[in-house]
N, C-alpha and C. Protein backbone atom coordinates (compact mmCIF):
# COMPACT_ATOMS: atom_id res chain seq x y z
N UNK A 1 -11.74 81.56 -25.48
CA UNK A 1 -12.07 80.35 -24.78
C UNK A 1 -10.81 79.82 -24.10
N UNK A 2 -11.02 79.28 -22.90
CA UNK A 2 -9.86 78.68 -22.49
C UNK A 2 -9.39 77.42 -22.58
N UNK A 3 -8.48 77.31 -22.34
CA UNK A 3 -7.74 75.37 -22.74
C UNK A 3 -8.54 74.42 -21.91
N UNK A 4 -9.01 74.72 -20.41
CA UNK A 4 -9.26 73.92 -19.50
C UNK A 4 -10.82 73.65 -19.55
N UNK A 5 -11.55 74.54 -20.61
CA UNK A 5 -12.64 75.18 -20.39
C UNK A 5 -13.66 74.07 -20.86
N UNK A 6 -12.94 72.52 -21.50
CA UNK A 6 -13.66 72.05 -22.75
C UNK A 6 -15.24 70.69 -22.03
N UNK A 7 -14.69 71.15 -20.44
CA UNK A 7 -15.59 69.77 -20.02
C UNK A 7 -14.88 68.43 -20.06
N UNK A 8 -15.76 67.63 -19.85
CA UNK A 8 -14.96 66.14 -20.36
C UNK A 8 -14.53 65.84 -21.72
N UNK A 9 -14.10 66.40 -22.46
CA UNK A 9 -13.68 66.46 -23.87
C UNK A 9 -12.07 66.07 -23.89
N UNK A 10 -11.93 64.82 -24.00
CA UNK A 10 -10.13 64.30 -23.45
C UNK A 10 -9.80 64.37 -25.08
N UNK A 11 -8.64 65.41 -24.77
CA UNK A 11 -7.48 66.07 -25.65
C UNK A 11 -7.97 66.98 -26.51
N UNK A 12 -8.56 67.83 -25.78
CA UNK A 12 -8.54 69.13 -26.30
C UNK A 12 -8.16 70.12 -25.00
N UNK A 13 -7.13 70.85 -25.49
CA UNK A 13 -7.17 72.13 -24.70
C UNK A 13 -5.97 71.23 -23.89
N UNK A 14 -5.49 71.74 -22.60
CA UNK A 14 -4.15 70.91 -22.05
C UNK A 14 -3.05 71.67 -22.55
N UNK A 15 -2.09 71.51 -22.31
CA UNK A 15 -0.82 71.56 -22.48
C UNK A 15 -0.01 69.97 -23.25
N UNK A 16 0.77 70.40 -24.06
CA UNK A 16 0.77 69.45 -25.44
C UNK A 16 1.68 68.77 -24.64
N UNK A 17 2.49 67.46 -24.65
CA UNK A 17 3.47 66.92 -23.47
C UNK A 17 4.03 65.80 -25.08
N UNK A 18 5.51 66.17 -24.99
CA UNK A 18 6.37 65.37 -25.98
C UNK A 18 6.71 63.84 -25.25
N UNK A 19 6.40 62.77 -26.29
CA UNK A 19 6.16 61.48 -25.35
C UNK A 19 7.45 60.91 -25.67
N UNK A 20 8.02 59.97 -24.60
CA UNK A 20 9.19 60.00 -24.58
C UNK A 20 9.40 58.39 -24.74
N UNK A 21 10.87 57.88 -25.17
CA UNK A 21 10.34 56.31 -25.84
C UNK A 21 9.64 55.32 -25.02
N UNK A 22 10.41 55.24 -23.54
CA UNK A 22 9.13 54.17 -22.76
C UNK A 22 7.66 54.64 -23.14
N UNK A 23 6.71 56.06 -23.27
CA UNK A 23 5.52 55.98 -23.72
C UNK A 23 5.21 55.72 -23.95
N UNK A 24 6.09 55.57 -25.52
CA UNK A 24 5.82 54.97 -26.62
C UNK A 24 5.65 53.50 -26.75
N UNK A 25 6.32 53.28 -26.33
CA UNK A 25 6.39 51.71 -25.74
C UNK A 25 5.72 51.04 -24.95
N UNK A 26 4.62 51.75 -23.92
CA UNK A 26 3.44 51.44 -23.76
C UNK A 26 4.21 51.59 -21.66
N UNK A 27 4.88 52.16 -21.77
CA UNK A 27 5.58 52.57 -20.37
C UNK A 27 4.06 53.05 -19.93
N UNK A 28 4.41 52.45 -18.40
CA UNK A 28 3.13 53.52 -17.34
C UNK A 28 4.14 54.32 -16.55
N UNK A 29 3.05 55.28 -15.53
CA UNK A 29 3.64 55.47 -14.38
C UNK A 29 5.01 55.40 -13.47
N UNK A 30 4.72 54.11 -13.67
CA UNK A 30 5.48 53.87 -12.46
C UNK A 30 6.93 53.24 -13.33
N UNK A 31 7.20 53.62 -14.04
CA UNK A 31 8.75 53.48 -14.95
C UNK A 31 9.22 52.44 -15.26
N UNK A 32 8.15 51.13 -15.21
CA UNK A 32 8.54 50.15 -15.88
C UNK A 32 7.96 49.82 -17.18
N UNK A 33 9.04 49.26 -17.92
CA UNK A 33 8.74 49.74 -19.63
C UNK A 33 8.13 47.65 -19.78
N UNK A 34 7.16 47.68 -20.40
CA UNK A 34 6.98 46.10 -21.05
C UNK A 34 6.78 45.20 -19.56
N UNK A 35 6.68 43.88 -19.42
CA UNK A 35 7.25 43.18 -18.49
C UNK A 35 5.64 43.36 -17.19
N UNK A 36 5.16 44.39 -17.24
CA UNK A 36 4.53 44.58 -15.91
C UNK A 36 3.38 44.19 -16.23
N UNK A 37 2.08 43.66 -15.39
CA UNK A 37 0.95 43.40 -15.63
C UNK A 37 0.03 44.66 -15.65
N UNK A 38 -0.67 44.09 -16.47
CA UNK A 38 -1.98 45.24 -16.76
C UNK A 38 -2.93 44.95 -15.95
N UNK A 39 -3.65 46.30 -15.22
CA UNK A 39 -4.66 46.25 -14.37
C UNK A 39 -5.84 45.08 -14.07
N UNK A 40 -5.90 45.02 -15.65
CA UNK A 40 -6.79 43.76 -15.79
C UNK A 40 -6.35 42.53 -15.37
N UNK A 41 -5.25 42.12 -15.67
CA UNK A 41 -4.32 40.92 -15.46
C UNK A 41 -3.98 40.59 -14.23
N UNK A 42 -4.20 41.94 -13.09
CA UNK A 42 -4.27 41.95 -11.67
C UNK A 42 -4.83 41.74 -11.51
N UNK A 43 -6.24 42.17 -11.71
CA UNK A 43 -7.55 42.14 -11.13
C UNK A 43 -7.52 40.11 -10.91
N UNK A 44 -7.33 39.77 -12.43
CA UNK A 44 -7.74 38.34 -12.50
C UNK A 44 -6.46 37.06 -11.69
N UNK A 45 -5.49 37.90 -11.37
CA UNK A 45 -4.62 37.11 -10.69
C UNK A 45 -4.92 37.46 -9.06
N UNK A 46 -5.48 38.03 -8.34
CA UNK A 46 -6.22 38.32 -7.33
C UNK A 46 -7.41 37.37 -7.04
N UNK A 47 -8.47 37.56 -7.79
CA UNK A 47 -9.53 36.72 -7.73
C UNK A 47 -9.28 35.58 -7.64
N UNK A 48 -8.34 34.84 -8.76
CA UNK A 48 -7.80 33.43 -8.60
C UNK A 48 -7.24 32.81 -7.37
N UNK A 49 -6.50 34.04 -6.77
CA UNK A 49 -5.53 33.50 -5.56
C UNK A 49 -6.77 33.25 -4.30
N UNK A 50 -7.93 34.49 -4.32
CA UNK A 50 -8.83 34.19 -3.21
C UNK A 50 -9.89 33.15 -3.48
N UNK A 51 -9.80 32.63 -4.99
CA UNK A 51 -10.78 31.64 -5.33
C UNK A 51 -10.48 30.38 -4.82
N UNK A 52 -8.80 30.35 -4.42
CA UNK A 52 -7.88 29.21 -3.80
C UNK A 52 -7.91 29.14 -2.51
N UNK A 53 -7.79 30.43 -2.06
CA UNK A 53 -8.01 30.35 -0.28
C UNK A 53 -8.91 30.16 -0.02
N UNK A 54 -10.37 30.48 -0.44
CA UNK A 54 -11.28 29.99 -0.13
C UNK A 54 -11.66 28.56 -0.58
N UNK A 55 -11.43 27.63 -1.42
CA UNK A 55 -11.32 26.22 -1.62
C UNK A 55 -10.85 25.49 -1.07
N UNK A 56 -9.17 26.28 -0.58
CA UNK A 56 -8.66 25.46 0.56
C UNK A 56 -9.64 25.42 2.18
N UNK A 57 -10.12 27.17 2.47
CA UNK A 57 -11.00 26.95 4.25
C UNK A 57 -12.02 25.86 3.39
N UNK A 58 -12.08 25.92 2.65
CA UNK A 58 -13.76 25.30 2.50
C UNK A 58 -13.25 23.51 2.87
N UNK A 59 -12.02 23.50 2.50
CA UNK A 59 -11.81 21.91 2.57
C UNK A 59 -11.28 21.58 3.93
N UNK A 60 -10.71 22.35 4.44
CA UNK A 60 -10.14 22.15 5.83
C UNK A 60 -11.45 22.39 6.91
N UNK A 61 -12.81 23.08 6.61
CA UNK A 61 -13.51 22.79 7.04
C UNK A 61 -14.71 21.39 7.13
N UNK A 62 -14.78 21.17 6.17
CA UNK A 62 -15.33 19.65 5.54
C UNK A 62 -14.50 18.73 6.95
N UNK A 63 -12.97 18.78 6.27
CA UNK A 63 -11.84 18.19 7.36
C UNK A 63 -12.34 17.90 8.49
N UNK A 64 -12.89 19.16 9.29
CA UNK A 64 -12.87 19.24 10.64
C UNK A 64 -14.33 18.67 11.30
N UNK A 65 -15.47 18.97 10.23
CA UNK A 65 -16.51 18.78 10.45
C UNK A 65 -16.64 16.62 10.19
N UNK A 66 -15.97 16.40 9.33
CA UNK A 66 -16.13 15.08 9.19
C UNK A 66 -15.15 14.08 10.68
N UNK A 67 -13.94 14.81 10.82
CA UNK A 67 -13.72 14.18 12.14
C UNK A 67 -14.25 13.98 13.35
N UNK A 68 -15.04 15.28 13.50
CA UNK A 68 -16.24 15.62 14.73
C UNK A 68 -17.29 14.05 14.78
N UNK A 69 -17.38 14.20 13.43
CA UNK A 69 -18.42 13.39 13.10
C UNK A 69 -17.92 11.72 13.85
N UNK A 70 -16.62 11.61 13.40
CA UNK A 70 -16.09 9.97 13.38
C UNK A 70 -15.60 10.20 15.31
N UNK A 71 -15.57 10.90 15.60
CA UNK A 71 -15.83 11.29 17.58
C UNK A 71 -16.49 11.27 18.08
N UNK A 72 -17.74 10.85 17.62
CA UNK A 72 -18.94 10.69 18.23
C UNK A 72 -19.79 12.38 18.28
N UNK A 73 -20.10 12.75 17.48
CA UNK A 73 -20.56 14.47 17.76
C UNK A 73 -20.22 15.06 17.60
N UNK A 74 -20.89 16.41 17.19
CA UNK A 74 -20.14 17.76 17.03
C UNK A 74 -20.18 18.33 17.92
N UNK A 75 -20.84 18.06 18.67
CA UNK A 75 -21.06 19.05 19.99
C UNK A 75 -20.00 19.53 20.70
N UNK A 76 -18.88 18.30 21.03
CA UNK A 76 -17.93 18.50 21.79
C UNK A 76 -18.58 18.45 23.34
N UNK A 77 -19.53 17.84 23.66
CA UNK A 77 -19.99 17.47 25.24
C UNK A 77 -20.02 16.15 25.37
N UNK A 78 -19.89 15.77 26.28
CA UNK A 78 -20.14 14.45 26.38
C UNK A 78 -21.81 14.50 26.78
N UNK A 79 -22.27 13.11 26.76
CA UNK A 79 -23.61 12.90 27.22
C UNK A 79 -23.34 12.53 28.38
N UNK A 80 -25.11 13.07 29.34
CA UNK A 80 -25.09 12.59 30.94
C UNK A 80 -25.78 11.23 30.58
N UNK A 81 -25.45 9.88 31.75
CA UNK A 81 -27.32 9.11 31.99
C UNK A 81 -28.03 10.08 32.33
């Protein structure tokens, strides 16, 4: 049977890989050890930031729509007689 042969079966078969102390230490990828956010922790610091930009258009629209209002119209035309 071969090593690669096992299907989705995670850690069997592979080539064995000696883990080295950032690993251990919960190191990713990208070589920063501790300190970095977890995927999840992105995800939710993302959402927050667009939950803000959109609170802010939403208020700067209110803004714009209530001045229209105190101008006589939204239209932006004047009336004929």
């Amino acid at each position: 049977m071969s090593r690669g042969g096992a299907g989705n079966m995670l850690g069997v078969g592979g080539t064995r890989q000696h883990l080295g102390r950032k690993a251990l230490r919960g190191g990713r990828r990208d070589g920063r050890v501790g300190g970095g956010l977890d995927p999840q922790a992105q995800k939710r610091e993302l959402l927050r930031k667009l939950q803000e930009q959109r609170k802010e258009q939403q208020k700067q629209q209110e803004e714009r729509e209530d001045r229209e209002d105190r101008d006589g119209g939204g239209s932006g035309q004047e009336s004929r007689p």
